[in-house]
N, C-alpha and C. Protein backbone atom coordinates (compact mmCIF):
# COMPACT_ATOMS: atom_id res chain seq x y z
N UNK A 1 -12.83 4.62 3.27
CA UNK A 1 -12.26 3.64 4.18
C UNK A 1 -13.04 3.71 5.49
N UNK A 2 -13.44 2.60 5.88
CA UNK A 2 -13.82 2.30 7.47
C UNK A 2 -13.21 1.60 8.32
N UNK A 3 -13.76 1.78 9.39
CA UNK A 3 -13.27 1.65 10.68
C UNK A 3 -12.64 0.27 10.53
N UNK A 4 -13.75 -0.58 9.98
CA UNK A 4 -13.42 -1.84 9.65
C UNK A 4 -12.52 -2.65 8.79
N UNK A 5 -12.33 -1.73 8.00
CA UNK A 5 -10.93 -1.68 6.88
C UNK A 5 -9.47 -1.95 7.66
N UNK A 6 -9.68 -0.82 8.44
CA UNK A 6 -8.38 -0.45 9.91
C UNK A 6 -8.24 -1.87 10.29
N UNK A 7 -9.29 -2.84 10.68
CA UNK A 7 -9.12 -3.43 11.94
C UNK A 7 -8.56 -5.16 11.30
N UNK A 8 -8.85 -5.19 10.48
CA UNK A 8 -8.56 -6.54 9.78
C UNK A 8 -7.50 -6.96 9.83
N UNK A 9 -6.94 -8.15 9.98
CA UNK A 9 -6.28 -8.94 10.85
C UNK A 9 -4.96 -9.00 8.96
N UNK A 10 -4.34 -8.95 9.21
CA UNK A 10 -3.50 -9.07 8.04
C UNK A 10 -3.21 -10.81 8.19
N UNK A 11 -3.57 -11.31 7.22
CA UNK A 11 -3.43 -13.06 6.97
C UNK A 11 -2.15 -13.33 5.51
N UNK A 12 -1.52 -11.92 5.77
CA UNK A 12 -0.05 -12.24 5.38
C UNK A 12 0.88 -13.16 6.04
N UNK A 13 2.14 -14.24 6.11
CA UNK A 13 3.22 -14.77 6.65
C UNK A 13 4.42 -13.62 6.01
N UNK A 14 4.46 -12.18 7.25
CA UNK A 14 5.54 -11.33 7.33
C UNK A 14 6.87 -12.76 7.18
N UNK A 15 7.25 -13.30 8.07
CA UNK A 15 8.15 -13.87 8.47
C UNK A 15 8.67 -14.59 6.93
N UNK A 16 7.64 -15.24 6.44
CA UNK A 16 8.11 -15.65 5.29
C UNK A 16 8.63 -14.79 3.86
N UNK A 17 7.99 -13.87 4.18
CA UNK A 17 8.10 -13.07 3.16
C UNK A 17 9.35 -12.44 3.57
N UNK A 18 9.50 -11.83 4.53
CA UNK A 18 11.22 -11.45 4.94
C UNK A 18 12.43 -11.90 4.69
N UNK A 19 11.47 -13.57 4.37
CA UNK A 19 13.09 -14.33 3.93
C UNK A 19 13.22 -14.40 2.60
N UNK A 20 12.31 -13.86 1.88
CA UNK A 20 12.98 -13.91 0.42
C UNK A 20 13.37 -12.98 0.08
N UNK A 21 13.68 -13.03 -0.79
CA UNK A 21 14.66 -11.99 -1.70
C UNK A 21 13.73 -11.25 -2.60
N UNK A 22 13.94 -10.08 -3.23
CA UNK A 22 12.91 -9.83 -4.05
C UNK A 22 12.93 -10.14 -5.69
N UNK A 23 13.94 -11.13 -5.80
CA UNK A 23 13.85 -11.55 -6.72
C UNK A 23 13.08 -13.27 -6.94
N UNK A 24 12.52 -13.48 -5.68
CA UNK A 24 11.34 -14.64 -5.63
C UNK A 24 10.53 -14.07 -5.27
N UNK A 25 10.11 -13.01 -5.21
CA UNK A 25 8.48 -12.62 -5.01
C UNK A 25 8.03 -12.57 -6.65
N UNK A 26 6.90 -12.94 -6.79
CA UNK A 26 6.10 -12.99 -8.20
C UNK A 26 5.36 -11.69 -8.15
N UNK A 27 5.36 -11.14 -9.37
CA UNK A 27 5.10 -9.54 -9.32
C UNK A 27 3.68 -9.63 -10.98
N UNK A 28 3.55 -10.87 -11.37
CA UNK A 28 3.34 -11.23 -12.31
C UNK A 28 1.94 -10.89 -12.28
N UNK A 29 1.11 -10.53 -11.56
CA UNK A 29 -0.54 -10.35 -11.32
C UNK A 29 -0.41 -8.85 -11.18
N UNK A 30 0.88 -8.17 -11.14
CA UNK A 30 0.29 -6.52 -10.65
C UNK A 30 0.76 -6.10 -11.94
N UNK A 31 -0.29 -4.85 -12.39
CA UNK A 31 -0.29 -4.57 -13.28
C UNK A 31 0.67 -3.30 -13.36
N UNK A 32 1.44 -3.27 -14.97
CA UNK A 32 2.34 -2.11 -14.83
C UNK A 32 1.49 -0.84 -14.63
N UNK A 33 2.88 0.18 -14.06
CA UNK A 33 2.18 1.37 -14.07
C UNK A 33 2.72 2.48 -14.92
N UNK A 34 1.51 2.84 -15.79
CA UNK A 34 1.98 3.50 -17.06
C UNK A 34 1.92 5.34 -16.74
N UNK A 35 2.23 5.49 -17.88
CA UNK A 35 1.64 7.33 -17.26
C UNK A 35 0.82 7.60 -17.34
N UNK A 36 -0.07 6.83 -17.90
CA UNK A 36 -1.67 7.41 -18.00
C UNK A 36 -2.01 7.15 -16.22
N UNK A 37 -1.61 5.81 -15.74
CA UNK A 37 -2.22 5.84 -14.30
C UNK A 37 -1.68 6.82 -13.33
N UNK A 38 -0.60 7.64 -13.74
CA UNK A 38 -0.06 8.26 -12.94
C UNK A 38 -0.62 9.57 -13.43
N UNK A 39 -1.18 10.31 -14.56
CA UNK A 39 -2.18 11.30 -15.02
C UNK A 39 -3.13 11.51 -14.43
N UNK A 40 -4.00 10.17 -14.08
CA UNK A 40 -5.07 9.94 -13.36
C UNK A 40 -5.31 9.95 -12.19
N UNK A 41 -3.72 9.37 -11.17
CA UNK A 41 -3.93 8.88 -9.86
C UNK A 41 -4.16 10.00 -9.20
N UNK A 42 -4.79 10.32 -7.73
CA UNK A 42 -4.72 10.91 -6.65
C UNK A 42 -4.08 10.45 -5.44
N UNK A 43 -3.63 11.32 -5.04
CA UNK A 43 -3.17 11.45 -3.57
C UNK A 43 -4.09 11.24 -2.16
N UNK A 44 -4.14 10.22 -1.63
CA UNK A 44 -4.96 10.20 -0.46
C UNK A 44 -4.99 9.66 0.48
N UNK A 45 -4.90 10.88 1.70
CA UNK A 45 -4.27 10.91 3.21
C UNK A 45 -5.31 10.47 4.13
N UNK A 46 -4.96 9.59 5.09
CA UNK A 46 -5.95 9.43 5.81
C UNK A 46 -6.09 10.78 6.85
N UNK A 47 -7.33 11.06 7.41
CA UNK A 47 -7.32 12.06 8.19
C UNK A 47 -6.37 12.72 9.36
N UNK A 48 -5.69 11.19 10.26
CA UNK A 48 -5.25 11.42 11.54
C UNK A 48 -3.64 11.75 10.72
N UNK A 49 -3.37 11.03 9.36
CA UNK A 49 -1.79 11.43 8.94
C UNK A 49 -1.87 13.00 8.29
N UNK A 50 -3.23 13.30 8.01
CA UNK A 50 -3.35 14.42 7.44
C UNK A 50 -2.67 15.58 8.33
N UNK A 51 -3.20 15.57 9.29
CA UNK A 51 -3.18 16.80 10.78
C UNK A 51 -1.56 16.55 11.15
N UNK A 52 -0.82 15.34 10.83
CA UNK A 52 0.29 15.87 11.44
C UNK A 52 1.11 16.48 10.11
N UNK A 53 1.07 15.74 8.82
CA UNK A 53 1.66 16.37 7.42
C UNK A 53 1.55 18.06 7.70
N UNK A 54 -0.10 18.44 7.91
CA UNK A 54 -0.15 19.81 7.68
C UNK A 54 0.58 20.40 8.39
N UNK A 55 0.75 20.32 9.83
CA UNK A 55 1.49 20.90 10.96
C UNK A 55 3.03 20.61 10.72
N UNK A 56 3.15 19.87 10.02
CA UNK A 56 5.01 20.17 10.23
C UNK A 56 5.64 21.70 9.65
């Protein structure tokens, strides 16, 4: 991840999306998640959330 990743302007409508319910959001493009992806997945912290996780 870069700096530039961070900075990108989110071209979501929060507002709209707040007003629905989550039974009108379309979920139909994300793919299930099986146990193999969860076998596979990793865990990964960005640096600055890292330093406070470790310190608690």
């Amino acid at each position: 991840m870069s700096k530039n990743d961070l900075n990108n302007i989110s071209r979501t409508n929060w507002e709209a999306l707040k007003s629905m319910s989550d039974d009108d959001i379309d979920y139909s493009d994300i793919p299930p998640l099986t146990d193999e992806f969860f076998e596979k997945a990793t865990l990964r912290v960005p640096a600055t959330q890292e330093q406070t996780i470790n310190s608690a």
